[in-house]
C-alpha atoms as a PDB file:
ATOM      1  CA  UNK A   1      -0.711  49.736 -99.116  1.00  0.00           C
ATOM      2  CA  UNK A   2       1.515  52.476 -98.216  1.00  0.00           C
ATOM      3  CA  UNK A   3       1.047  56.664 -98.623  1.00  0.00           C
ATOM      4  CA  UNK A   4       3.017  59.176 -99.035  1.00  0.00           C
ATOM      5  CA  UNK A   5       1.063  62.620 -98.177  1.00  0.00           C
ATOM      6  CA  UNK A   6       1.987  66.456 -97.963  1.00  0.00           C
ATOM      7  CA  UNK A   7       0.306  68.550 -95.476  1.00  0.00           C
ATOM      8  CA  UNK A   8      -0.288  71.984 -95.171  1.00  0.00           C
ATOM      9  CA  UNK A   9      -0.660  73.873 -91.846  1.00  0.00           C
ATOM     10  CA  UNK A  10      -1.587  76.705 -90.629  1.00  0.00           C
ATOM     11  CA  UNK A  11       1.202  78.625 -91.241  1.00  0.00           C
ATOM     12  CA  UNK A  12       1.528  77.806 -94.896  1.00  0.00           C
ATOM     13  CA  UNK A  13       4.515  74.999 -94.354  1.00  0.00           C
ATOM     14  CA  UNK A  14       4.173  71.707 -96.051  1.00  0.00           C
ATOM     15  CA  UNK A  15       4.751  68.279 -93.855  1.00  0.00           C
ATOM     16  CA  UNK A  16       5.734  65.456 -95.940  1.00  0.00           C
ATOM     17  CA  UNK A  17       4.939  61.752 -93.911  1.00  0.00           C
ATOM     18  CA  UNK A  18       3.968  58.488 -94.627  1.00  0.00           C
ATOM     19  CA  UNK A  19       1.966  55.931 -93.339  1.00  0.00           C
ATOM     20  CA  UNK A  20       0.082  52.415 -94.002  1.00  0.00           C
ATOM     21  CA  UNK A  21      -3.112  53.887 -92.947  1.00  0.00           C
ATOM     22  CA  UNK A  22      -3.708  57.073 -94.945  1.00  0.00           C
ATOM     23  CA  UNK A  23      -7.121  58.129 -93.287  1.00  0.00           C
ATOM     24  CA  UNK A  24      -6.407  57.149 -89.968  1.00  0.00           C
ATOM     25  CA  UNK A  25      -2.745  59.232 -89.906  1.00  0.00           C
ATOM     26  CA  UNK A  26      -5.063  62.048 -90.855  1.00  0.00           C
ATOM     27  CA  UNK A  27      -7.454  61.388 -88.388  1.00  0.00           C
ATOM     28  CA  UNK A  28      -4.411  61.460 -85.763  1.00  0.00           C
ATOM     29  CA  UNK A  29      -3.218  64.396 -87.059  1.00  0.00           C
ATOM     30  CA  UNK A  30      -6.259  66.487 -86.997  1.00  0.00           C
ATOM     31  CA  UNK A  31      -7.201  65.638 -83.520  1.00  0.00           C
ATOM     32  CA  UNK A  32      -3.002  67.051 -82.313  1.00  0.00           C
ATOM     33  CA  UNK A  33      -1.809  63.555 -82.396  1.00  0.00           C
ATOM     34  CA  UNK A  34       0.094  63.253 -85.187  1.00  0.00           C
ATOM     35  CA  UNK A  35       3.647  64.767 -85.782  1.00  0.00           C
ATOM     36  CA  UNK A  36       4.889  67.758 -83.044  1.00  0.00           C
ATOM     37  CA  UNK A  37       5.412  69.965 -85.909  1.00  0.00           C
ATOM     38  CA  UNK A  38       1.774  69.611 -87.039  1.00  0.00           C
ATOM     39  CA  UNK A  39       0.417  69.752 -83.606  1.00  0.00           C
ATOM     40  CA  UNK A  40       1.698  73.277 -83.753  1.00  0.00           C
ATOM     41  CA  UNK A  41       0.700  74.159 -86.705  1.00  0.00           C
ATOM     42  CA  UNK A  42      -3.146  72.567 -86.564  1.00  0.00           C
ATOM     43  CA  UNK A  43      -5.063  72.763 -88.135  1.00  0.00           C
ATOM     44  CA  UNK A  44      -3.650  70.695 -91.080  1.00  0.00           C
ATOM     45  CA  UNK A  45      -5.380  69.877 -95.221  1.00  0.00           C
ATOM     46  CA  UNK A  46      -3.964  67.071 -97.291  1.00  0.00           C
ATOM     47  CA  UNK A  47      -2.340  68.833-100.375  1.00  0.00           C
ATOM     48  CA  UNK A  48      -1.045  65.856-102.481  1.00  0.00           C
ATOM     49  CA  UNK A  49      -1.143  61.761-101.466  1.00  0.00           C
ATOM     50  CA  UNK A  50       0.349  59.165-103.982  1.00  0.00           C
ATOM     51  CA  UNK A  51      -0.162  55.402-102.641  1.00  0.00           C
ATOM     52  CA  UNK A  52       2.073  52.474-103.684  1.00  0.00           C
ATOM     53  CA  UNK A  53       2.590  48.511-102.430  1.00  0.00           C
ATOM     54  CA  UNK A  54       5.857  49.207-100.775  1.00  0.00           C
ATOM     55  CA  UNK A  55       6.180  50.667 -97.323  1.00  0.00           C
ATOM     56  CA  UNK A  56      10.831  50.807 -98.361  1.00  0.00           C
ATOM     57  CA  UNK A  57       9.775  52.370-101.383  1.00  0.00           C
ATOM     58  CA  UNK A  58       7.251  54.839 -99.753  1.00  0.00           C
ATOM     59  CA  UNK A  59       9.750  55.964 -96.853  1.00  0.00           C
ATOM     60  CA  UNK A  60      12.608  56.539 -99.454  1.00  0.00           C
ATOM     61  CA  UNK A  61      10.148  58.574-101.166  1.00  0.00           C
ATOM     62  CA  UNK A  62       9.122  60.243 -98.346  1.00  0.00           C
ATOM     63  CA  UNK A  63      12.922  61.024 -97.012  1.00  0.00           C
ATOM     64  CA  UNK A  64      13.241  62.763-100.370  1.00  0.00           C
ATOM     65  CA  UNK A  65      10.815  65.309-101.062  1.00  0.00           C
ATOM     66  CA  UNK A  66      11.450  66.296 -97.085  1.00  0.00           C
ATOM     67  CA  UNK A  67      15.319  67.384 -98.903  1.00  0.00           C
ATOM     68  CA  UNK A  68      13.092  69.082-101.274  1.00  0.00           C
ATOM     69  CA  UNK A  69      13.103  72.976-101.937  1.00  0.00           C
ATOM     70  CA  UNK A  70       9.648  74.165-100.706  1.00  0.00           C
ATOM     71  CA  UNK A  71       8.918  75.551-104.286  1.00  0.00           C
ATOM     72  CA  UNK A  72      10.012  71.803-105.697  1.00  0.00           C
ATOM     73  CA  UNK A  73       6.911  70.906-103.452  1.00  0.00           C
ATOM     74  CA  UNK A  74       4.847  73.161-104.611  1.00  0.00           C
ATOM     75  CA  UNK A  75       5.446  71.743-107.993  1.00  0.00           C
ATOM     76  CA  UNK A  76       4.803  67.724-106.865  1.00  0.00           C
ATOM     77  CA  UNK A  77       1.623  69.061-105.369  1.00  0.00           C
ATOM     78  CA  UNK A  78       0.289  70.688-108.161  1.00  0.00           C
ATOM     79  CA  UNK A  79       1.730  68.002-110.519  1.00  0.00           C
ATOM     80  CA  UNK A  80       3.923  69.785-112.209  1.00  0.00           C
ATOM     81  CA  UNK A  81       6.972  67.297-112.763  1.00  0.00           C
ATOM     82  CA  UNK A  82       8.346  69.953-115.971  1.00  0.00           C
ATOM     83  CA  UNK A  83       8.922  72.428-112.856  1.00  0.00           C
ATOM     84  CA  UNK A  84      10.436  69.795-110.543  1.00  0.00           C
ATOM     85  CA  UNK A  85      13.139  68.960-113.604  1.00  0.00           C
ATOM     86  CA  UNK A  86      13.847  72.691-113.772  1.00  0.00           C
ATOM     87  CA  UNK A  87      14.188  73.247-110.200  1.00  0.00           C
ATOM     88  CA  UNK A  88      16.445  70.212-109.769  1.00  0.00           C
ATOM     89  CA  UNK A  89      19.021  71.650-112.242  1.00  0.00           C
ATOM     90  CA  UNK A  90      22.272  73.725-110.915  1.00  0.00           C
ATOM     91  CA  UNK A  91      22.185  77.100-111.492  1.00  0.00           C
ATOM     92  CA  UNK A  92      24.997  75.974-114.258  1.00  0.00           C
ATOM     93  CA  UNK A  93      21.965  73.994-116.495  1.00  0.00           C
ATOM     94  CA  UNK A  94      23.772  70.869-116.032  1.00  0.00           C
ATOM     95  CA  UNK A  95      21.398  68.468-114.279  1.00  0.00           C
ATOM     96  CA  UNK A  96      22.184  66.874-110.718  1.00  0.00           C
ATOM     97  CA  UNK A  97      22.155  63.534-110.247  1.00  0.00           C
ATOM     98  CA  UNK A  98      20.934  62.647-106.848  1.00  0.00           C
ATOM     99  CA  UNK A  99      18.069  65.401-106.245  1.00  0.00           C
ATOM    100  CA  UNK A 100      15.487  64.541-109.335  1.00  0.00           C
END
């Protein structure tokens, strides 16, 4: 299985990762092992995790909420895919088509 996860640190930021081995990546980084950015930022909660059978489909996942507006996070985290359609609209209404 792979994971997709969202982080928040100290500081309030969200770090979006991915890994094969959800509670062990955590593990890693609570103790400062993990990521640099969340070794400065420890320490870290899990926000959000979705898990799926493909590692490709997990990392392209992955590579595209990091693009993501922090308050399009927000919205994944709390579930809230109404807000993530709204926020991935130009300010013109007309809806994009890569950043859904």
């Amino acid at each position: 299985m792979a994971h997709m996860y969202i982080l928040e640190c100290r500081d309030g930021t969200p770090y979006v990762g991915s890994t094969r081995n959800l509670e062990h990546r955590l593990q890693q980084h609570a103790a400062g092992k993990g990521a640099e950015y969340t070794r400065r930022r420890l320490p870290v909660t899990l926000r959000w995790a979705a898990e799926t059978d493909s590692v490709a489909e997990v990392y392209a996942w992955e590579k595209r909420v990091q693009g993501w507006s922090r308050k399009k996070r927000e919205a994944l985290m709390l579930g809230d895919f109404e807000l993530i359609s709204e926020l991935s609209r130009r300010r013109t209404g007309k809806p994009r088509t890569t950043d859904t």
